[in-house]
Protein backbone atom coordinates (compact mmCIF):
# COMPACT_ATOMS: atom_id res chain seq x y z
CA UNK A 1 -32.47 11.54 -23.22
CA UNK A 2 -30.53 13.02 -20.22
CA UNK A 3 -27.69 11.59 -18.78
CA UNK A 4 -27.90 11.97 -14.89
CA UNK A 5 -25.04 13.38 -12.29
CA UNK A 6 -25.65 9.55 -10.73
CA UNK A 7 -23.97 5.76 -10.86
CA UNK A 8 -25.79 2.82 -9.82
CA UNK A 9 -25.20 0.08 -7.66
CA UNK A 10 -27.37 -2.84 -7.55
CA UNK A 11 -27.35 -5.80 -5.09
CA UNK A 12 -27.74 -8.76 -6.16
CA UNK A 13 -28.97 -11.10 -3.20
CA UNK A 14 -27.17 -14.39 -2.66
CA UNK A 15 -27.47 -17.94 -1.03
CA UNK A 16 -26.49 -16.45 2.60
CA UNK A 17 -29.16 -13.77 1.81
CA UNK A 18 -31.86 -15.21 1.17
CA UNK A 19 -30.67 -18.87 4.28
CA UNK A 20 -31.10 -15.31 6.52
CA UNK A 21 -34.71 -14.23 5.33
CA UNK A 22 -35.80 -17.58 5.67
CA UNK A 23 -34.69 -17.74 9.39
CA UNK A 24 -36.60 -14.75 10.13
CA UNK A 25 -39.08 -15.05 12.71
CA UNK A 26 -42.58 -15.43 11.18
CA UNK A 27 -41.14 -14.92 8.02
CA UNK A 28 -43.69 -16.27 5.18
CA UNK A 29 -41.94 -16.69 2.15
CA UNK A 30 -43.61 -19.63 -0.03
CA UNK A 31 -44.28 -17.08 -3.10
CA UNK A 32 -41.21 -16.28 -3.63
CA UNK A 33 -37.82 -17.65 -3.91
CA UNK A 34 -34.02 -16.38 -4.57
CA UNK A 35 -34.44 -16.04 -7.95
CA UNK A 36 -36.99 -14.30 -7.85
CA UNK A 37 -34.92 -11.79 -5.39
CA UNK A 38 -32.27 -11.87 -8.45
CA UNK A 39 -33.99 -10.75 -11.23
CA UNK A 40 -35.64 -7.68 -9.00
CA UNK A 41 -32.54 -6.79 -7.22
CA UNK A 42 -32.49 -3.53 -5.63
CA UNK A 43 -30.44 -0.72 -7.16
CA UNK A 44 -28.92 2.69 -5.62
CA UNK A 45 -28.21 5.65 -7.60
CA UNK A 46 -24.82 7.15 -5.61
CA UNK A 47 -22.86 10.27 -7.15
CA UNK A 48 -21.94 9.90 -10.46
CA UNK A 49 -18.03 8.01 -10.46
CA UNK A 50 -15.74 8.09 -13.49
CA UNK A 51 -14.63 5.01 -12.82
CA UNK A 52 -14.92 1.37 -10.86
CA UNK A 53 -12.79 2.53 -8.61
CA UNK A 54 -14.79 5.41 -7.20
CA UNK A 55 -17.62 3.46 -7.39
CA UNK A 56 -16.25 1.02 -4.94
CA UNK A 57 -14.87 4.13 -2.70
CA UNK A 58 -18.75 5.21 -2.88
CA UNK A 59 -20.22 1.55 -1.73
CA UNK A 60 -17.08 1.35 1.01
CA UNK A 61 -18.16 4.54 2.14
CA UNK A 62 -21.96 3.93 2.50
CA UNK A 63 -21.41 0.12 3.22
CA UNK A 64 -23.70 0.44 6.50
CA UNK A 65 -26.60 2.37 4.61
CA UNK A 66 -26.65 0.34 1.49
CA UNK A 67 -26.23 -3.20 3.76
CA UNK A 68 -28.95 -1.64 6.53
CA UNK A 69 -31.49 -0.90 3.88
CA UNK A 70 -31.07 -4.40 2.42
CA UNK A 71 -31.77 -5.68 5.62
CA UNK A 72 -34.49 -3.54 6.94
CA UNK A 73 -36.54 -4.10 3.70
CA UNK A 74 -36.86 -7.37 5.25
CA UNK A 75 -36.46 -6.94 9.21
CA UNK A 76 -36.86 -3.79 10.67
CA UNK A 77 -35.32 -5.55 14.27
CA UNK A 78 -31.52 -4.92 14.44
CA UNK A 79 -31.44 -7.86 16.80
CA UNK A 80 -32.37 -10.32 14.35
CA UNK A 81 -29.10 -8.41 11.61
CA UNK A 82 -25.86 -10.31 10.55
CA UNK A 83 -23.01 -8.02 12.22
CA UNK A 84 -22.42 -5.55 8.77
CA UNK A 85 -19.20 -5.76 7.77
CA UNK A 86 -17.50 -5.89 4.43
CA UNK A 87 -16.86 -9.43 4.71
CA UNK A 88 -20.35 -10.71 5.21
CA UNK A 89 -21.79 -7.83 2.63
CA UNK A 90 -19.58 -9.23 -0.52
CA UNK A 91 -20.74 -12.69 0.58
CA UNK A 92 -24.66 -11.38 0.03
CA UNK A 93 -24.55 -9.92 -2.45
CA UNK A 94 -23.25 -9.99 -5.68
CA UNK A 95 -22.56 -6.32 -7.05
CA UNK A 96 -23.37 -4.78 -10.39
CA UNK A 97 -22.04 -1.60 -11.58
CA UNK A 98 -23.08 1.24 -13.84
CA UNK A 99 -21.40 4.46 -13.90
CA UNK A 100 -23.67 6.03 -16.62
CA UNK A 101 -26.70 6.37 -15.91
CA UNK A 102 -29.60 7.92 -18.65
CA UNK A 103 -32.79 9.24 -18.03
CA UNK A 104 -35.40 8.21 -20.99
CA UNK A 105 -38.70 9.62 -19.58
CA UNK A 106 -38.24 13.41 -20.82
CA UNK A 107 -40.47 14.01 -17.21
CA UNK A 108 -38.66 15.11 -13.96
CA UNK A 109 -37.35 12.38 -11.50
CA UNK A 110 -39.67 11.96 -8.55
CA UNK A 111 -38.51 11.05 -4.98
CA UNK A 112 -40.51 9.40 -2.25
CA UNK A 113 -38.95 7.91 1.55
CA UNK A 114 -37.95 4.47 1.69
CA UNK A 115 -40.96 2.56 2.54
CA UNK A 116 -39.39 -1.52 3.82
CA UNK A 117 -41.66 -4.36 3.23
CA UNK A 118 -44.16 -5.44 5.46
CA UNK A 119 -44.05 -9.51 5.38
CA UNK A 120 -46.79 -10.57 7.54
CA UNK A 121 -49.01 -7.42 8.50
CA UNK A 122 -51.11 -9.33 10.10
CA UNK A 123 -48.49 -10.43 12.77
């Protein structure tokens, strides 16, 4: 076991989340509801913090990437975004914290682009 030069943030959608998704334009979403979204929230690895503190310095400081990619997993059309702010982010999303974080696999870490989800390829 390794432990890794990362902390990790995950976002744990909320009722204002998941009113937006719904609200989406062709948006399809019959299989799958907020709980689901909960208990497969997203999570971030950021540079490795000592502390809560620095952690939330670190989310502050990427607030528009980490609330963007939230969004554009979804909705890849600005137009259709919440204004991204710190108000309406804490409101979305519950946060979770880890500032250790341990690699098990005794394999390197692979990294791929972000791929969002495509709701309704056929649209």
């Amino acid at each position: 076991m390794f432990e890794t030069n990362r902390s990790v943030v995950m976002l744990i959608p909320q009722e204002p989340f998941w009113a937006w998704l719904n609200s989406l334009p062709d948006s399809d979403l019959d299989d799958l509801s907020l709980e689901d979204l909960q208990d497969d929230p997203n999570a971030y690895l950021i540079d490795a913090c000592d502390d809560i503190d620095q952690v939330w310095d670190e989310i502050i400081s990427r607030l528009d990437e980490l609330f963007s990619a939230e969004l554009a997993d979804w909705c890849e059309d600005p137009e259709h975004w919440p204004d991204i702010n710190p108000e309406i982010f804490t409101e979305w999303f519950e946060i979770r914290i880890a500032t250790v974080v341990a690699d098990l696999p005794n394999k390197e870490m692979q990294r791929t682009p972000f791929e969002p989800i495509i709701l309704n390829p056929d649209a």
